[in-house]
Structure formats: C-alpha cells, structure tokens
Protein backbone atom coordinates (compact mmCIF):
# COMPACT_ATOMS: atom_id res chain seq x y z
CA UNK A 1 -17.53 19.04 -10.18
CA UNK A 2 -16.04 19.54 -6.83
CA UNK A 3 -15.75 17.52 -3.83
CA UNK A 4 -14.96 19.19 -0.37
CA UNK A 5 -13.95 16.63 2.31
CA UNK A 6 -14.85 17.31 5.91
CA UNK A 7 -12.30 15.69 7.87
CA UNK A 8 -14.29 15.37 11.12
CA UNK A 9 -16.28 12.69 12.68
CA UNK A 10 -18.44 12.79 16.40
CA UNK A 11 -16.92 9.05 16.46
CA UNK A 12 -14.88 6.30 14.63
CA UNK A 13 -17.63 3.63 13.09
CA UNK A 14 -15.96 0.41 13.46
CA UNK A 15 -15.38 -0.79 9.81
CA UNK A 16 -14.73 2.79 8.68
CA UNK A 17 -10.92 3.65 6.93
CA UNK A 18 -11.72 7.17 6.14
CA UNK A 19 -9.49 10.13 7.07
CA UNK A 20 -11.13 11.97 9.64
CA UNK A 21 -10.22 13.54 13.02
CA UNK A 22 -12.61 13.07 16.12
CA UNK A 23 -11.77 16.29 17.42
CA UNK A 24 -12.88 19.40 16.15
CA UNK A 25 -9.93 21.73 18.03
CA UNK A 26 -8.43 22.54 15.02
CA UNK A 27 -12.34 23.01 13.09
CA UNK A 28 -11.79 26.78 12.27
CA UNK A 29 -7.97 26.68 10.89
CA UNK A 30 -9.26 23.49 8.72
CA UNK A 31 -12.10 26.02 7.29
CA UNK A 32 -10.05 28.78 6.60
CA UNK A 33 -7.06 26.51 4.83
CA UNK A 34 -10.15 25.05 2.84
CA UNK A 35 -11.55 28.38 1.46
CA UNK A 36 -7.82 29.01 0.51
CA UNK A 37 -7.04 26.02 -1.27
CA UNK A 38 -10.32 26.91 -2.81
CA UNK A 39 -8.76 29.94 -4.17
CA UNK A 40 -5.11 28.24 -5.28
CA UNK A 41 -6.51 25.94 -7.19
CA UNK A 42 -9.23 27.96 -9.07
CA UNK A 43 -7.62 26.91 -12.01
CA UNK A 44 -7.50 23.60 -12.18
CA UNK A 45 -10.62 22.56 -13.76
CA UNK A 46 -10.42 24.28 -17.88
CA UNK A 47 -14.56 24.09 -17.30
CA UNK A 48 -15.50 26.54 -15.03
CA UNK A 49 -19.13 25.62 -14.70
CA UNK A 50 -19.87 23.61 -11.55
CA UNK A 51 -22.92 21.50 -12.31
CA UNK A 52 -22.55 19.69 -8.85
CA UNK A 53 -20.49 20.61 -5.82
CA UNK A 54 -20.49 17.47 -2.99
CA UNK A 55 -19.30 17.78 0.81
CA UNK A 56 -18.33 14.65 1.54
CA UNK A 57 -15.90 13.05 4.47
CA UNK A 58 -15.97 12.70 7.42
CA UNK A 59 -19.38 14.10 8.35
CA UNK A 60 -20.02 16.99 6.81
CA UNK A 61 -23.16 17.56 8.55
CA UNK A 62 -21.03 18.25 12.08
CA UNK A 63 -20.13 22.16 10.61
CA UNK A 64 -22.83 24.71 10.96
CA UNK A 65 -24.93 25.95 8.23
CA UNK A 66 -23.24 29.18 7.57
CA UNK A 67 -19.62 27.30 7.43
CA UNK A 68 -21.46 25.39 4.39
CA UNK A 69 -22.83 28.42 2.86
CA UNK A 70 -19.37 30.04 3.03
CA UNK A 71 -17.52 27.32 1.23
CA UNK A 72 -20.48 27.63 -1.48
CA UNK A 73 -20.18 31.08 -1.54
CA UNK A 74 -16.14 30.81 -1.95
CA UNK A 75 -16.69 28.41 -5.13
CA UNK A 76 -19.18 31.40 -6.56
CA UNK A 77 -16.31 33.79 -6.69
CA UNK A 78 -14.36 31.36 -8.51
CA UNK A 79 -16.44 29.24 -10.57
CA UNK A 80 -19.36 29.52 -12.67
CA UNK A 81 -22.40 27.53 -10.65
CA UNK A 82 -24.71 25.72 -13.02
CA UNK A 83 -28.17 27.39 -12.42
CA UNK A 84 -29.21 23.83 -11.97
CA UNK A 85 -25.98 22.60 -9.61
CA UNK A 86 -26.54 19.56 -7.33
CA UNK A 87 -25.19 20.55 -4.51
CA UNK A 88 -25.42 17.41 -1.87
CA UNK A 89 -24.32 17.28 1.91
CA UNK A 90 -23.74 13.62 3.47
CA UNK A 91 -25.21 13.78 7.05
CA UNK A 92 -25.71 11.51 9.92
CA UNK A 93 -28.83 11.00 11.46
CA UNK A 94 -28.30 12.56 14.88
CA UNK A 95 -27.10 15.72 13.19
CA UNK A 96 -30.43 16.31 11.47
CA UNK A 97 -32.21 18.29 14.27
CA UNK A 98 -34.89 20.00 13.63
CA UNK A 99 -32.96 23.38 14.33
CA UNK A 100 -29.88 21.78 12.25
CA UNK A 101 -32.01 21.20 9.04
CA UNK A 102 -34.30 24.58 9.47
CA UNK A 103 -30.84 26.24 9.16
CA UNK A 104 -29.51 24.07 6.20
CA UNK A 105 -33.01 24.94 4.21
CA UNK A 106 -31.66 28.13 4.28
CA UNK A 107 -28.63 27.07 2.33
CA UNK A 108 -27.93 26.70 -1.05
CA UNK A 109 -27.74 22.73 -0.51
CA UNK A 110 -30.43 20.71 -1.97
CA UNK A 111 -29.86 17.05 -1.85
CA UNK A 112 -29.05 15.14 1.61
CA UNK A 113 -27.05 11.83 1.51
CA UNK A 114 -27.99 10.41 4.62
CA UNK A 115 -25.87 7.48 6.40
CA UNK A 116 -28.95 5.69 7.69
CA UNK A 117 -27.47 1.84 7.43
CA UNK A 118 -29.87 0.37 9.40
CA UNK A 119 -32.97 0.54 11.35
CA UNK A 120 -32.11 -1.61 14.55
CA UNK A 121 -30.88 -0.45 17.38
CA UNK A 122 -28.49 -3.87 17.87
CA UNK A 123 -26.85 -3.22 14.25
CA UNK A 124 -26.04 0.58 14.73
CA UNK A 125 -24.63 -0.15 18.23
CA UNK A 126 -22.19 -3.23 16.42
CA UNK A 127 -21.42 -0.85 13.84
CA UNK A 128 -20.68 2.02 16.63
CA UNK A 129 -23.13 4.40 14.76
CA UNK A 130 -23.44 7.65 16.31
CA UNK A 131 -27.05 7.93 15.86
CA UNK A 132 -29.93 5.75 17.44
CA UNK A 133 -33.27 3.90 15.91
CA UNK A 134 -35.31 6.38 16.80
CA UNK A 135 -32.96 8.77 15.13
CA UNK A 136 -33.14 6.74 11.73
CA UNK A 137 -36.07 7.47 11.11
CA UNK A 138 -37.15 10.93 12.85
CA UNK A 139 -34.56 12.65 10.42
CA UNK A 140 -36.16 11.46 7.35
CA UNK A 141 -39.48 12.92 8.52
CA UNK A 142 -37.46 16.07 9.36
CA UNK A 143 -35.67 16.34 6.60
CA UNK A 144 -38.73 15.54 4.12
CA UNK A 145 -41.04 17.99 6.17
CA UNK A 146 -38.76 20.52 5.83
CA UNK A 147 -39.20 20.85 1.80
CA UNK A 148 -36.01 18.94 0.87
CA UNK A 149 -37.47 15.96 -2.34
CA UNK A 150 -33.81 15.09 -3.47
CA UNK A 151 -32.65 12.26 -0.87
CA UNK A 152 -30.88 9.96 -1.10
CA UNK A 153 -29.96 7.04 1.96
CA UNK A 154 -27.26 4.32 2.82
CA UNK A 155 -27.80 0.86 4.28
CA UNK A 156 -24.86 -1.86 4.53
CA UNK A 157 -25.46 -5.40 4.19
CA UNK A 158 -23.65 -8.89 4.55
CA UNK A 159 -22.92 -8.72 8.39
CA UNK A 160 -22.99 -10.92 11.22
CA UNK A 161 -26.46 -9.30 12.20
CA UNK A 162 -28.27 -8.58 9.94
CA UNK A 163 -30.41 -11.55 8.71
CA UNK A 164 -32.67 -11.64 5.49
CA UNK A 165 -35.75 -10.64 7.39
CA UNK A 166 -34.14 -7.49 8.98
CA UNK A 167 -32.65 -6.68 5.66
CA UNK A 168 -35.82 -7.05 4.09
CA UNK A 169 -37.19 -4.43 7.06
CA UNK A 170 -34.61 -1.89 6.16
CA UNK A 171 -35.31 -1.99 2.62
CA UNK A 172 -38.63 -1.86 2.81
CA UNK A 173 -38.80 0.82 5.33
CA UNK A 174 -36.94 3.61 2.96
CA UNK A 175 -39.34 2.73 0.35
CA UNK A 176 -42.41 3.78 2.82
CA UNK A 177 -41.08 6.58 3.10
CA UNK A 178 -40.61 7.14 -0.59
CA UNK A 179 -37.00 8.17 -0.57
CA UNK A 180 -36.29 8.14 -4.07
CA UNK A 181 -32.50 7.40 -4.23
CA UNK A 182 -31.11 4.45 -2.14
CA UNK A 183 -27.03 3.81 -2.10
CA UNK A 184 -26.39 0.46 -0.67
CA UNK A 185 -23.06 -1.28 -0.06
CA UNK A 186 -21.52 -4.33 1.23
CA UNK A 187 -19.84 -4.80 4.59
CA UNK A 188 -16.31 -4.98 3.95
CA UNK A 189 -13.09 -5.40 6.48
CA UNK A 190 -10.60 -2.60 6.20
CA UNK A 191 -7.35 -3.46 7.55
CA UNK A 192 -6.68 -1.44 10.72
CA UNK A 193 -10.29 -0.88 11.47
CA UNK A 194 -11.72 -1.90 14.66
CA UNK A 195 -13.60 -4.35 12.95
CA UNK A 196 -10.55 -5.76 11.57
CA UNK A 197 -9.24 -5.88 14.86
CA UNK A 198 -12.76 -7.19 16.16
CA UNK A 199 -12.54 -9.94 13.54
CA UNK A 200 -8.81 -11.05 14.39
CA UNK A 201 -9.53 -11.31 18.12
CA UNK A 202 -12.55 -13.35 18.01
CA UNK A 203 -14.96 -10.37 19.84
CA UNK A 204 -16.83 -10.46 15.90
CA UNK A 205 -17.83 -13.30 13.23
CA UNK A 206 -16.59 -13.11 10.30
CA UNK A 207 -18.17 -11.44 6.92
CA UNK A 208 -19.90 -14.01 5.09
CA UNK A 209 -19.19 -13.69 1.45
CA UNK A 210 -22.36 -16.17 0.40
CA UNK A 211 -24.91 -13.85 3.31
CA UNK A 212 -23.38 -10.48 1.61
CA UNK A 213 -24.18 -12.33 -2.24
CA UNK A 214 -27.32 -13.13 -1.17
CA UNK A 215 -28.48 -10.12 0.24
CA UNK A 216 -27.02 -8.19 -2.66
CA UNK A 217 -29.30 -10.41 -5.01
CA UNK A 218 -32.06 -9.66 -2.48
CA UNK A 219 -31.27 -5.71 -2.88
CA UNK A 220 -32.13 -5.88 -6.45
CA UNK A 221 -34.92 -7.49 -6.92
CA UNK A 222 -36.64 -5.55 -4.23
CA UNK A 223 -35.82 -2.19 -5.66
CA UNK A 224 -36.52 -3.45 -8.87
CA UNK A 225 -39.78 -4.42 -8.01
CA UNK A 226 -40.15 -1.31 -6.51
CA UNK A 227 -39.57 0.54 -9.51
CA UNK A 228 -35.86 1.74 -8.71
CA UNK A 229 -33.49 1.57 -11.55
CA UNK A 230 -30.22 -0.29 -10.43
CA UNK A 231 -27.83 2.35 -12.78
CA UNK A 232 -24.80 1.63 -10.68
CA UNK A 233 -23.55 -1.43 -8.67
CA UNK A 234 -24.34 0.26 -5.33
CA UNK A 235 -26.86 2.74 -6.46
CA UNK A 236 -30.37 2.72 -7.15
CA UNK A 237 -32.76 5.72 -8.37
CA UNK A 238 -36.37 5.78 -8.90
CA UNK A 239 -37.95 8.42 -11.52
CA UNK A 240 -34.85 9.21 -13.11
CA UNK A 241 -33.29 10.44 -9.90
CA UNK A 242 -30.07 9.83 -10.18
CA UNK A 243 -27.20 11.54 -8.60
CA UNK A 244 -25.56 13.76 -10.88
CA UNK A 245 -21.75 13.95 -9.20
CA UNK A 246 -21.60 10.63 -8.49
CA UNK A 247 -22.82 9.55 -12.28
CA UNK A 248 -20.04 12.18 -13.84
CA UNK A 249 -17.30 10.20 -11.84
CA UNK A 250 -18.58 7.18 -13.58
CA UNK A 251 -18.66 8.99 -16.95
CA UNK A 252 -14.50 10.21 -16.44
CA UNK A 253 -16.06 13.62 -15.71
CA UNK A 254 -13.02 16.02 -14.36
CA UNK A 255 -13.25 17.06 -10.89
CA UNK A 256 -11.64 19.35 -8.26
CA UNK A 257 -10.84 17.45 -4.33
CA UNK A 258 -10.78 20.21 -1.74
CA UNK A 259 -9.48 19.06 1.89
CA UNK A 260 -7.08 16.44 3.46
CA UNK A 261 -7.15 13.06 1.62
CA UNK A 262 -9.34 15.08 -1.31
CA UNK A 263 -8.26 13.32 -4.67
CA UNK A 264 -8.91 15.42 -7.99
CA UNK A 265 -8.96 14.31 -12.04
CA UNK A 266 -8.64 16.65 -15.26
CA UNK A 267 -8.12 13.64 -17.63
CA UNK A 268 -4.38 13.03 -18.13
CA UNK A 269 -3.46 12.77 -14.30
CA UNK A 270 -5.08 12.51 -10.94
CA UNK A 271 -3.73 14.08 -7.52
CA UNK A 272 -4.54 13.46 -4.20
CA UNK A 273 -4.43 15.77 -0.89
CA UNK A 274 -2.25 14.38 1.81
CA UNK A 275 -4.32 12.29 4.57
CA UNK A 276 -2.82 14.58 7.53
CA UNK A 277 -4.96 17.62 8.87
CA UNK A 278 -2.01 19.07 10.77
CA UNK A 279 0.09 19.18 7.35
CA UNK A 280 -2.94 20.03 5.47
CA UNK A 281 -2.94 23.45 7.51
CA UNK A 282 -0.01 23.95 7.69
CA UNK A 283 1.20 23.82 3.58
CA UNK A 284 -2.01 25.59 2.88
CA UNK A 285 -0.97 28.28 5.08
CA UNK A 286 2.16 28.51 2.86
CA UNK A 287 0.30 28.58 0.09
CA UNK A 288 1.52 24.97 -1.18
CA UNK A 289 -0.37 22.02 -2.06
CA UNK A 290 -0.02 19.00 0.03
CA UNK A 291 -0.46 16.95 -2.59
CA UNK A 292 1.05 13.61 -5.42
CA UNK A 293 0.21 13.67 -8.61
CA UNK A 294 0.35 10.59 -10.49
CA UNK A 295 0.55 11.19 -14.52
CA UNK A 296 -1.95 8.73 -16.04
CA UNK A 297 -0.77 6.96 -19.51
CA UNK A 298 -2.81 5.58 -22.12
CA UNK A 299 -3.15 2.34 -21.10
CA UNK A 300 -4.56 3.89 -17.22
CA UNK A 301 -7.02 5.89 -19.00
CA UNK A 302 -8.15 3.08 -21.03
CA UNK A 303 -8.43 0.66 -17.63
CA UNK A 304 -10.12 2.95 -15.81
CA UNK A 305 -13.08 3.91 -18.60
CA UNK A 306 -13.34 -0.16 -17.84
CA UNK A 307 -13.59 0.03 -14.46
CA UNK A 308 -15.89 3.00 -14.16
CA UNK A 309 -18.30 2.74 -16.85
CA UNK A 310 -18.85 -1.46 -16.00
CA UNK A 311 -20.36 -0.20 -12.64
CA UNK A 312 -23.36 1.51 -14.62
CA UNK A 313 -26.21 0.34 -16.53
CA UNK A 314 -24.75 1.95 -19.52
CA UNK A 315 -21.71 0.15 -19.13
CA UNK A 316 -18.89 0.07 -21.51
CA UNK A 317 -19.35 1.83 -24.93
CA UNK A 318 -17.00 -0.15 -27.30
CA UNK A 319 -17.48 2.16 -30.00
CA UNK A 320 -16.92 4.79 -27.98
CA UNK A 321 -13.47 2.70 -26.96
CA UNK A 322 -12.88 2.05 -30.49
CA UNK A 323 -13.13 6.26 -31.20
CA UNK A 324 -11.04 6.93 -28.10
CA UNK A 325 -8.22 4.19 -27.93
CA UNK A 326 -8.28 2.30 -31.14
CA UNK A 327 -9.33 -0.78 -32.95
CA UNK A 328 -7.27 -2.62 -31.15
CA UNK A 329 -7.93 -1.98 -28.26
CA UNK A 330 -11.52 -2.61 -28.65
CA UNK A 331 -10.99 -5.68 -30.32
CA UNK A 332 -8.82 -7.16 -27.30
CA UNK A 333 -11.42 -5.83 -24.46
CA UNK A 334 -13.79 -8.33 -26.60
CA UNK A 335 -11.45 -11.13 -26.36
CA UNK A 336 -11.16 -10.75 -22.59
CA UNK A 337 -14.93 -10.50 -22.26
CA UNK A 338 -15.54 -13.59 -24.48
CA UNK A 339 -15.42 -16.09 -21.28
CA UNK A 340 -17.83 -14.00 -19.22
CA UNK A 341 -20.41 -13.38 -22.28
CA UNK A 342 -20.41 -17.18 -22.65
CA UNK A 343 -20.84 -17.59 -18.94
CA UNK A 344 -23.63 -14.71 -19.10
CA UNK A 345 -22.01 -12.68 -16.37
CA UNK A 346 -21.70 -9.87 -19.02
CA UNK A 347 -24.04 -9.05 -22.01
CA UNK A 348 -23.29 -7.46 -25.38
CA UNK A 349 -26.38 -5.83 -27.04
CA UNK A 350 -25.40 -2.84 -29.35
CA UNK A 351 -22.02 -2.53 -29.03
CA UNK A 352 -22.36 -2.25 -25.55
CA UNK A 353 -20.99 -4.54 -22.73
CA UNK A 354 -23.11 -4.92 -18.80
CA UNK A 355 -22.65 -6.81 -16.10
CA UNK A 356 -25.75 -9.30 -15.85
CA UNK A 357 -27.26 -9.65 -12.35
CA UNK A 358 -24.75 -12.83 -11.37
CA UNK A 359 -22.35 -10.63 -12.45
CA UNK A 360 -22.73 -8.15 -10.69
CA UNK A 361 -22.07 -10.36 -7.74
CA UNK A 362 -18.08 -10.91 -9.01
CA UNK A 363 -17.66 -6.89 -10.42
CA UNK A 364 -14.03 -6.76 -9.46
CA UNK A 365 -12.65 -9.90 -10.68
CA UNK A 366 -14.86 -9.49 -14.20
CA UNK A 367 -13.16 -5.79 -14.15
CA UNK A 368 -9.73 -6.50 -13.66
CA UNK A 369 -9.84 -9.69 -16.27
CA UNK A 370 -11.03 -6.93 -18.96
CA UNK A 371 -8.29 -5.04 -17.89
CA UNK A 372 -5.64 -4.76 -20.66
CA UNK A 373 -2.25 -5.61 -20.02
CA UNK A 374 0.59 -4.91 -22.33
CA UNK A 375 3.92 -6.41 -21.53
CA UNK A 376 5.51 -4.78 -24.33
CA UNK A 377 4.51 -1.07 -23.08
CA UNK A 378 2.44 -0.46 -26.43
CA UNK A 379 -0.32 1.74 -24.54
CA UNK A 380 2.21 3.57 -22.25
C-alpha cells in the first residue's frame, strides 16, 4: 500500500487538525520532492506489489490530473501495481467540475472519496466547507455520469446543527443516489482548531456526547436497513464494497507514507514524515528523510492488533493472538474482556471477540481496557 499526502487545502475547515498549507506557492517544489522521496524510499516495503495506492491530505483533488497521473506513473517504475490496484483520490465537492472529473477519467484513479458531510447549506457554512449545497450533490451526478461505480462519501454527525431529522436527510440522500460506500464520523474538537477556539469563546455550543451517541445508533440502523454492512466503526459498504487500503490498515497490512506528516509501517516500527512543507522540501532536496522512527516492541504490536482489528466486524482473532503472541497473552486479553462480555458491549462467538452495537458507542475506552499492560516489561 501507499499513501501520498497532499498537503494543500483551498481553506481551513473549522474542526480540521490536518497538516496542510492554504497556499499553493510552493505546489510544484512539493511535487517534485514527492516523486523523489518516491524514489528514496523504493525500498522500504519487502512486497513490491501495490494492491492499493491512496492520495490522501489535504485535498488531493486541488492538483491537476496529469500531476496525479505522474505520481502513479512514478510508483510504476518502482513498484509492481496489482492489475487490480485500488487506487482512490479524496476530493471536495467544488473540485469535481465537470472539466476536473472528464480529466481524472482519464487517469488511472478509480475510486473517489468524496468529503460531502452534509447536505445543508447552514451546516457546510458552520463547518467553513469550501463547497456549497448545490455542489453536494451536482458532483455525485458528475462523478457517477462520468463512468466512475467505486464511491465512496463522508458525512459528520453529533453537532450543534444538525438535528435527527437533517441527519436522517443526509443519510438518506446518499442512499438515493446509490453510493455504495458511506464513511461517517463523529464531530470531534481538536485542540487549536477554530472550533476549539469557537467553543472556548462562546461564538459555538458545545459537542453533545448523548446527540453524537444517538445519531451514531441512528447511522446504523439506517444503513443496516439499507443493506450496508457496518465492517468498521466509521465505515459502511454495501455489496461487498469495501475499501481495500483502508481494510489492510485494519488488518496490520505494511504501508509506504509519501509527503509531509505521511506516517509509514513494515511491521516492527512505524515512521512518520515531519509536519513542515518548507523542511519537507528542503531535506528531500538533500536527499534525506525528514522523518522519526519509533521501533515498535512486542507488547506495541500486540496493542495495536487490539486496537485495529476491534474496529472491524471481524474483530479480534484470539487464535490468531494465541499463534502470534502466545498463550498468555491470549488468555489475559480474555480476562480484560470478561467485564464487557458480561455487560454485552463485546461478544465472543468462535474464538472471536466484536464490539456489540452499545459498544460500539464506548470503542476507545473498551480498547484501551483490553490493552495489556506489563509492569514487569515481559512483552518488551
């Protein structure tokens, strides 16, 4: 897998905390130092076939159509691309012209993640959304006309204005028009974002952590009904359609970050670009990596296969755990789930433990009472 952040936004959403730059001076150095790193790091991954390449950021969907096919074309001379690669560009509505996606057809790109979140015009403006209503929806039609099937949309829920109706609105109006992926997540309050600030100040309400349950609970059994299959906590597919980069991060997949802020994962450590543009350039340009690395031990690896594969339907695989880690450790991830099986916010049917529907609703604390924790260092 590889992951190319874009580091460039038209404008700053207000509860975004994303590295990205607003101005696009510097949009041609960032391209080159990207096809470069590209090349220095054509080793990293000991698979060379690329089954999904993802150009994420940032708005990807600001560069032109032959900048993406370059950067696809620079992973061909260095990797092997899967004959059946998922190649998917996030996008924001009011880049989707018709011109824009006419051009992008042309590409080698085949799946479209775009950041609808809502349908009204008041909600897009509170979230300082780039794009328009009208927008919303016109690029759908565009993008669906235009021969593209593999789609998948955002919407955010649990804010100030969004009530139940409206949310019901914005579900229902991606299932007219039989999108057949739908990522959905949960207003949340970055420190040093504008909503933060917003927040603090008294110019916007609070989150409401019952509204944002609720609406989550709503979420399912709408999609459900629908026929969607809720295989991650945020992420919904109908038909099978689910999105193959995001389900190998899930899986502990290895993959390669390209760009500023890009993190990347081979299995025994992870590494992460620095979240500068300016020094991004400029080490590139030396040919050194602007990057940490962070060794992972035992007891990492074994905390993160929790926390990634309790997000999925398939959830965690204790025999798999058992094969991987130990007995012990298997054994002691059922002690620590014992509470939350009796509770039936998790469920153990064939050796496998999920998060039930209310438990979905406290994910991080379940995860990080799973979590092992060895005072004595035994898994380091």
């Amino acid at each position: 897998m590889i992951y190319f952040h874009i580091p460039f936004c038209k404008q700053a959403c207000h509860y975004c905390d994303f590295h990205f730059s607003t101005s696009l001076k510097y949009k041609d150095e960032m391209l080159n130092m990207l096809y470069k790193e590209v090349e220095l790091r054509a080793d990293y991954l000991e698979d060379k076939n690329i089954q999904s390449i993802y150009f994420g950021g940032g708005t990807p969907s600001i560069l032109e159509a032959e900048d993406i096919a370059r950067l696809i074309d620079k992973v061909s001379k260095h990797f092997e691309i899967d004959s059946h690669v998922e190649i998917t560009l996030e996008a924001n509505p009011d880049d989707l012209n018709r011109e824009k996606v006419a051009k992008l057809r042309q590409t080698e790109i085949n799946r479209f993640s775009i950041g609808i979140q809502s349908f009204f015009e008041e909600d897009l403006r509170w979230m300082n959304r780039a794009h328009n209503q009208k927008e919303a929806e016109s690029c759908i039609m565009r993008v669906q006309d235009a021969g593209f099937e593999n789609i998948t949309c955002d919407l955010i829920y649990g804010f100030p204005l969004l009530t139940d109706e409206k949310w019901k609105k914005n579900m229902q109006q991606l299932l007219d028009f039989q999108i057949p992926h739908i990522s959905s997540y949960s207003m949340t309050v970055e420190k040093k974002t504008a909503l933060d600030h917003m927040i603090k100040t008294g110019k916007a309400a609070a989150i409401d952590s019952d509204q944002a349950a609720d609406q989550m609970l709503m979420l399912i059994d709408q999609l459900t009904t629908a026929g969607f299959e809720q295989y991650e906590i945020s992420n919904f597919a109908k038909d099978g359609m689910y999105a193959k980069h995001n389900t190998n991060y899930w899986k502990g997949k290895h993959y390669l970050g390209i760009g500023p802020s890009a993190h990347s994962f081979n299995g025994t450590s992870r590494s992460w670009n620095v979240a500068n543009n300016t020094k991004y350039i400029y080490d590139i340009m030396q040919d050194k990596l602007p990057l940490e690395t962070e060794q992972l031990s035992l007891l990492d690896r074994i905390n993160e296969y929790t926390m990634t594969s309790l997000r999925t339907m398939w959830g965690i695989n204790l025999t798999l755990v058992e094969d991987k880690f130990g007995a012990e450790v298997k054994k002691q991830l059922g002690i620590n789930a014992e509470e939350f099986i009796y509770n039936k916010q998790l469920t153990q049917v064939d050796n496998r433990l999920t998060l039930s529907d209310t438990g979905k609703l406290m994910a991080d604390h379940i995860m990080s009472e799973l979590f092992i924790i060895d005072e004595n260092s035994e898994y380091e």
